[in-house]
C-alpha atoms as a PDB file:
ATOM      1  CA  UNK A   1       0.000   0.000   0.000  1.00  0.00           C
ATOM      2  CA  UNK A   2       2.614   2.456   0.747  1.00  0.00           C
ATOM      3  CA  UNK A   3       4.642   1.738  -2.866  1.00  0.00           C
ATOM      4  CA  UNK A   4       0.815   2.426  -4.615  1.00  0.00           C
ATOM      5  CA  UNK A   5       0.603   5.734  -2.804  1.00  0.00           C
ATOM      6  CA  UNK A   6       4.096   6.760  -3.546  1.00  0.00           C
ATOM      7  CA  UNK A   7       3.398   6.214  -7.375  1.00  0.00           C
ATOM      8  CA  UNK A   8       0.472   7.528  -7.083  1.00  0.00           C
ATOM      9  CA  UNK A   9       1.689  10.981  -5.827  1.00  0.00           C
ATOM     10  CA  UNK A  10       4.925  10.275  -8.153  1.00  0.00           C
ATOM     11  CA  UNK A  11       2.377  10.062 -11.214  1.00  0.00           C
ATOM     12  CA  UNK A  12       0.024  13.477  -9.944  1.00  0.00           C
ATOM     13  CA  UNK A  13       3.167  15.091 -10.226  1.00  0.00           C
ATOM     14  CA  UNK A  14       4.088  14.256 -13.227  1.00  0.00           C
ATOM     15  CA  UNK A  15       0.974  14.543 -15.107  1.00  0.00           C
ATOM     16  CA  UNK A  16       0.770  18.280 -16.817  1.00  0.00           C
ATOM     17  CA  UNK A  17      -1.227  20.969 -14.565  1.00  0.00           C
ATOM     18  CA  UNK A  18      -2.261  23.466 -16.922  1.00  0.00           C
ATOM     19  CA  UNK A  19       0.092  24.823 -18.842  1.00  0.00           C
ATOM     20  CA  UNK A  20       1.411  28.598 -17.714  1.00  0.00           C
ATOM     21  CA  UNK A  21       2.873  31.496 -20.070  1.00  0.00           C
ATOM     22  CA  UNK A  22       5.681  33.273 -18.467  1.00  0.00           C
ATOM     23  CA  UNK A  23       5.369  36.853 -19.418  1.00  0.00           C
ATOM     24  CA  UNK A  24       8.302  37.631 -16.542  1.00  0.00           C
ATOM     25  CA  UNK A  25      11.004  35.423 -14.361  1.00  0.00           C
ATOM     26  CA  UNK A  26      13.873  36.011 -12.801  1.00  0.00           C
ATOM     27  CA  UNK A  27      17.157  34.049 -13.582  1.00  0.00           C
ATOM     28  CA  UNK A  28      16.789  32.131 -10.043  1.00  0.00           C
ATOM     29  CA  UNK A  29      12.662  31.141 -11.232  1.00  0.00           C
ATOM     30  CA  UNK A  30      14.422  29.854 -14.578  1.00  0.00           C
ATOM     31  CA  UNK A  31      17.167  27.918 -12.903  1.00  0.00           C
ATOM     32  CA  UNK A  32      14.220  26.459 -10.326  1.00  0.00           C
ATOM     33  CA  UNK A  33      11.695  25.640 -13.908  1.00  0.00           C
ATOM     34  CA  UNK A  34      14.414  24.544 -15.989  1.00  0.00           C
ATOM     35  CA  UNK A  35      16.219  21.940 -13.893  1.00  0.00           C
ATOM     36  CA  UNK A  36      15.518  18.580 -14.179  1.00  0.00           C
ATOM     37  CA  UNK A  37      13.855  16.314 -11.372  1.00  0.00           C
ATOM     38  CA  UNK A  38      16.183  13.943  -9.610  1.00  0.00           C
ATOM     39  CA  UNK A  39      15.745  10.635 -11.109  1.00  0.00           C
ATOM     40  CA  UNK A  40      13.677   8.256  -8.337  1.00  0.00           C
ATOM     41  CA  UNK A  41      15.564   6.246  -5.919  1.00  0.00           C
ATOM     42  CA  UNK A  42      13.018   3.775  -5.599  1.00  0.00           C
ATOM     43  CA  UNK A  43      13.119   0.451  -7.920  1.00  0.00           C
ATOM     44  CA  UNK A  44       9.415  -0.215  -8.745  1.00  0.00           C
ATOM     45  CA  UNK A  45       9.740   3.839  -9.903  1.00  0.00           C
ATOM     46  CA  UNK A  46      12.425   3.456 -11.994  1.00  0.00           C
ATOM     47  CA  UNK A  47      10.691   2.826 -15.499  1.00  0.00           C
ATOM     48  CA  UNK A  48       8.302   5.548 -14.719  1.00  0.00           C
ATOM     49  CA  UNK A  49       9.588   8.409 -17.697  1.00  0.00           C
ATOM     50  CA  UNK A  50       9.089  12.178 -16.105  1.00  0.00           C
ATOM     51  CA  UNK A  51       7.335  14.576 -18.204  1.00  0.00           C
ATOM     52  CA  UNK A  52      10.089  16.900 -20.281  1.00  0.00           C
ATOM     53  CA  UNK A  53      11.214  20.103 -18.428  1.00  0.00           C
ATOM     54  CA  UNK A  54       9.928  22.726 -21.064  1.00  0.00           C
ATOM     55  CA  UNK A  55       8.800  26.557 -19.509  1.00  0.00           C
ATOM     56  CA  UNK A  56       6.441  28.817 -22.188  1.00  0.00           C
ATOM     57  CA  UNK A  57       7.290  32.062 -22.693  1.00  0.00           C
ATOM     58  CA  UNK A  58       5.632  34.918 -24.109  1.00  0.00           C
ATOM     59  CA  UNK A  59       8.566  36.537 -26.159  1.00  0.00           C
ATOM     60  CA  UNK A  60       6.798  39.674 -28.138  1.00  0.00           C
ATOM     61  CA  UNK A  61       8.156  39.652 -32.059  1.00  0.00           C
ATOM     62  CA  UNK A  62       7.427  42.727 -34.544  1.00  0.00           C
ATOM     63  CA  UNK A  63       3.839  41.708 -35.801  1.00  0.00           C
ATOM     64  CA  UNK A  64       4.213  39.249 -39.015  1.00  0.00           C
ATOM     65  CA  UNK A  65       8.158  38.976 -38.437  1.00  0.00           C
ATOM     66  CA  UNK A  66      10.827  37.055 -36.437  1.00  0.00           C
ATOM     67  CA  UNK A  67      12.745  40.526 -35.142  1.00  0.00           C
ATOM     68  CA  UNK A  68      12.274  40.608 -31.371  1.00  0.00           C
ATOM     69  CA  UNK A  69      11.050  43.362 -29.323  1.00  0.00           C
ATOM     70  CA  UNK A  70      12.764  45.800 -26.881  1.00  0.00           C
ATOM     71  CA  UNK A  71      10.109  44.325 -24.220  1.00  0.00           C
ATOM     72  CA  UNK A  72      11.408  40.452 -24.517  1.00  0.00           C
ATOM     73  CA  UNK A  73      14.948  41.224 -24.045  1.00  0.00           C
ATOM     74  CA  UNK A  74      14.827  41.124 -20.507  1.00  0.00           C
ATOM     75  CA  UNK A  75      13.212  38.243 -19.813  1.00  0.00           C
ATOM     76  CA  UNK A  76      15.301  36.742 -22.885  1.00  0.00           C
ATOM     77  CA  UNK A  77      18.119  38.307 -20.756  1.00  0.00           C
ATOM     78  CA  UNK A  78      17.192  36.347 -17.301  1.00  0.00           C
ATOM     79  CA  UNK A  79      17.175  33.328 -19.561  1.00  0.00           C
ATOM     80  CA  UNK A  80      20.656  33.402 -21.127  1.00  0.00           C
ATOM     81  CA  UNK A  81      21.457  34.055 -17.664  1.00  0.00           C
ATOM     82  CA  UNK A  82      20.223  30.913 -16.616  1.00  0.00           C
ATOM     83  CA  UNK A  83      21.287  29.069 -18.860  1.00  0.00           C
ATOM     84  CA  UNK A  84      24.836  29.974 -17.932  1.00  0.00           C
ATOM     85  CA  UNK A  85      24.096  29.431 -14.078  1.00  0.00           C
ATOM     86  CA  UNK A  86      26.198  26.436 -12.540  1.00  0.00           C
ATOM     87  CA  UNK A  87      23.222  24.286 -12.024  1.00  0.00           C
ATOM     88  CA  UNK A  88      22.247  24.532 -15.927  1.00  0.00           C
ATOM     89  CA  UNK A  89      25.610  24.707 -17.779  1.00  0.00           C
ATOM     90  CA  UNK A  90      25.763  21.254 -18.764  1.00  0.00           C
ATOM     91  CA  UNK A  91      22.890  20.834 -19.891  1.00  0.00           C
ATOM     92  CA  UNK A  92      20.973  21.301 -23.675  1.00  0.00           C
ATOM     93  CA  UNK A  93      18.140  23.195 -24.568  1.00  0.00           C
ATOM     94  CA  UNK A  94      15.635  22.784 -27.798  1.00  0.00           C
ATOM     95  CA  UNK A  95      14.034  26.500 -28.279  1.00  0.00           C
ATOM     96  CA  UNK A  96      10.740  25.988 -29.878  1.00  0.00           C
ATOM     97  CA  UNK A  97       8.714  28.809 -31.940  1.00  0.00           C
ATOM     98  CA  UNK A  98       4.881  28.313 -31.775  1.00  0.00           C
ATOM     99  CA  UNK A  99       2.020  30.297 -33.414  1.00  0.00           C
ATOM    100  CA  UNK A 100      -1.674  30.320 -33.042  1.00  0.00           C
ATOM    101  CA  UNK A 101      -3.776  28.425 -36.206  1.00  0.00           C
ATOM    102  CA  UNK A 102      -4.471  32.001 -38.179  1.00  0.00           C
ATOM    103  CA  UNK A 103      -2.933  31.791 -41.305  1.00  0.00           C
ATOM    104  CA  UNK A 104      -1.701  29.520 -43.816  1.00  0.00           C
ATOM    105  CA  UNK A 105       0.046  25.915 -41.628  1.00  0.00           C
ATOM    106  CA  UNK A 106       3.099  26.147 -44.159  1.00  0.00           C
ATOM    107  CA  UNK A 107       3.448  30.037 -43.405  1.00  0.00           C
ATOM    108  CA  UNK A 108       3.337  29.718 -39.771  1.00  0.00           C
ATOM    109  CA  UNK A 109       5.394  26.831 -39.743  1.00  0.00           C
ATOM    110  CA  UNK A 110       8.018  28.837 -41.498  1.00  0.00           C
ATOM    111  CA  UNK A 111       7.246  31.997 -38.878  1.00  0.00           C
ATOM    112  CA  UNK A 112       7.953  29.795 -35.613  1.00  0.00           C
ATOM    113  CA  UNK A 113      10.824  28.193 -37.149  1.00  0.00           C
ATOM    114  CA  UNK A 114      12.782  32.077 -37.635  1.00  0.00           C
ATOM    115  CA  UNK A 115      10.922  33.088 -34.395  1.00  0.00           C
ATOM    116  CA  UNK A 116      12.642  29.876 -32.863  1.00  0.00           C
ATOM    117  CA  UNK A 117      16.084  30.849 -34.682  1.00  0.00           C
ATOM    118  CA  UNK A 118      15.774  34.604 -33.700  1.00  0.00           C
ATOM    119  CA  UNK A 119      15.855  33.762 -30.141  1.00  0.00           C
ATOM    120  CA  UNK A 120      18.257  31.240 -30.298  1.00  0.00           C
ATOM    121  CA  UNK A 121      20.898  34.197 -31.753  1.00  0.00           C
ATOM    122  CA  UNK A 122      19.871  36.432 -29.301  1.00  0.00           C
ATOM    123  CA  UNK A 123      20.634  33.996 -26.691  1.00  0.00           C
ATOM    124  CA  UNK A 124      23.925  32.985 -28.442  1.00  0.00           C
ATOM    125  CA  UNK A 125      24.927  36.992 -28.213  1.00  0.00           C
ATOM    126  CA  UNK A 126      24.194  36.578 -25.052  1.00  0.00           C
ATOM    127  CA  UNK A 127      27.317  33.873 -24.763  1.00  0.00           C
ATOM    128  CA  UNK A 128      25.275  30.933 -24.375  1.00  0.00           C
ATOM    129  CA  UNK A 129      27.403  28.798 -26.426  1.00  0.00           C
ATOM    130  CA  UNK A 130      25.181  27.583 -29.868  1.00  0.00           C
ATOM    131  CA  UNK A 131      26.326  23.845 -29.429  1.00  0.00           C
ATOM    132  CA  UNK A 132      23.991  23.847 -26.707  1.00  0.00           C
ATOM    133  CA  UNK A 133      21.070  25.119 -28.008  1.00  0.00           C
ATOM    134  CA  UNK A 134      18.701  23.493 -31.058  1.00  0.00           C
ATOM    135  CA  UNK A 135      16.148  25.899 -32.924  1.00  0.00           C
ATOM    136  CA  UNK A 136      13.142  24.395 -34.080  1.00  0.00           C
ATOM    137  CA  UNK A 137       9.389  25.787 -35.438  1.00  0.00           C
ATOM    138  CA  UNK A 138       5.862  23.992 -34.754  1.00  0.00           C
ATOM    139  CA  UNK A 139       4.008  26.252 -35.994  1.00  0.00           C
ATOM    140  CA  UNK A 140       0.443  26.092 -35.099  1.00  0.00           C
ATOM    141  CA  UNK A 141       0.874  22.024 -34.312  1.00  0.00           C
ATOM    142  CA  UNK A 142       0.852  22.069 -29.909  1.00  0.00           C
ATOM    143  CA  UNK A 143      -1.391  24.908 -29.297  1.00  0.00           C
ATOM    144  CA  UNK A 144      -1.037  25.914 -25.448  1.00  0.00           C
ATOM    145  CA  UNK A 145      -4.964  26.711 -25.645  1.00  0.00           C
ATOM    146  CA  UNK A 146      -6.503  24.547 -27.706  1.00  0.00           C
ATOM    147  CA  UNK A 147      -9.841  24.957 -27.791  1.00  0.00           C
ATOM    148  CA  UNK A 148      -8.758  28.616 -28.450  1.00  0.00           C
ATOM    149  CA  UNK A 149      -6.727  28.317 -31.673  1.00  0.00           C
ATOM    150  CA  UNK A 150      -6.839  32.175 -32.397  1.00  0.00           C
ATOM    151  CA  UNK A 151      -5.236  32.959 -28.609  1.00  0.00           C
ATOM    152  CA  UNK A 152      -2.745  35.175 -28.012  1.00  0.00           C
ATOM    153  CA  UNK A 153      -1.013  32.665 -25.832  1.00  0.00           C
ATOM    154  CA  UNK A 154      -0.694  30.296 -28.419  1.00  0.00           C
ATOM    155  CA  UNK A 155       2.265  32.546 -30.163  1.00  0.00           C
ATOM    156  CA  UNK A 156       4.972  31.628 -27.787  1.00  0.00           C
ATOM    157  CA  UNK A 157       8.625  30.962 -27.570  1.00  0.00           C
ATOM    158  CA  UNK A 158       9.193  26.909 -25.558  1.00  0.00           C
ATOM    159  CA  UNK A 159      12.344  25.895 -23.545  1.00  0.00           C
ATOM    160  CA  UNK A 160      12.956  22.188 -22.992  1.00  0.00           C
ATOM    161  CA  UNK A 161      16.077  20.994 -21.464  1.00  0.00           C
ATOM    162  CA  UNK A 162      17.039  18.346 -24.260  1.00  0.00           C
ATOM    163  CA  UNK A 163      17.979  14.551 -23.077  1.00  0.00           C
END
């Protein structure tokens, strides 16, 4: 009985809550979202795969373009930050572009994916070293609201730490 509540609150804490947009974090909220859970130290837990480490944010681009604005950069900033923090320096990070569903899927795919690179330079200029970073676009394909495909929160900028 005690094993079966242990993977039971093992599994509730794995399982997505609602997914949040950051709009604003410091570089010590980053570290805390970014770094990966300790691996279990318990054998029946062992096969149980965590949910990825990803954090949304809301990084503001020039309307129908992939040049960022003045109001992203410190957040973007905190982030690079992070990145280079002790606790996060080893490890590898895929930078996702996202849009909502307006618009053509091959056009937004090909938005998210210079949104995606866009950020990825600004974070290199930021001396995060490119080797660890991978740019890639979605486009409209994992909406953060889905049964609101036109939301503003679904044009977003993802951070998972890579395997």
């Amino acid at each position: 009985m005690k094993h079966l509540s242990l993977a039971l609150a093992l599994l509730l804490t794995l399982a997505p809550v609602g997914a949040q947009l950051v709009q604003q974090a410091s570089k010590e909220d980053l570290i805390d979202k970014l770094t990966p859970p300790a691996p279990p130290t318990t054998r029946s837990l062992r096969n149980i795969a965590p949910k990825p480490v990803t954090v949304d944010l809301s990084i503001q681009f020039d309307f129908d373009s992939a040049r960022l604005q003045a109001s992203s950069k410190p957040l973007l900033d905190n982030l690079a930050q992070a990145m280079n923090s002790e606790r996060l320096s080893v490890l590898k990070f895929k930078v996702e572009g996202h849009t909502d569903a307006k618009g053509k899927p091959d056009y937004n795919q090909e938005l998210s994916a210079r949104r995606a690179q866009a950020v990825q330079t600004y974070l290199v200029s930021q001396s995060v070293s490119a080797e660890r970073l991978q740019a890639e676009g979605k486009g409209a394909s994992e909406l953060l609201v889905p049964d609101k495909p036109l939301a503003s929160d679904n044009r977003r900028v993802r951070i998972s730490v890579n395997p």
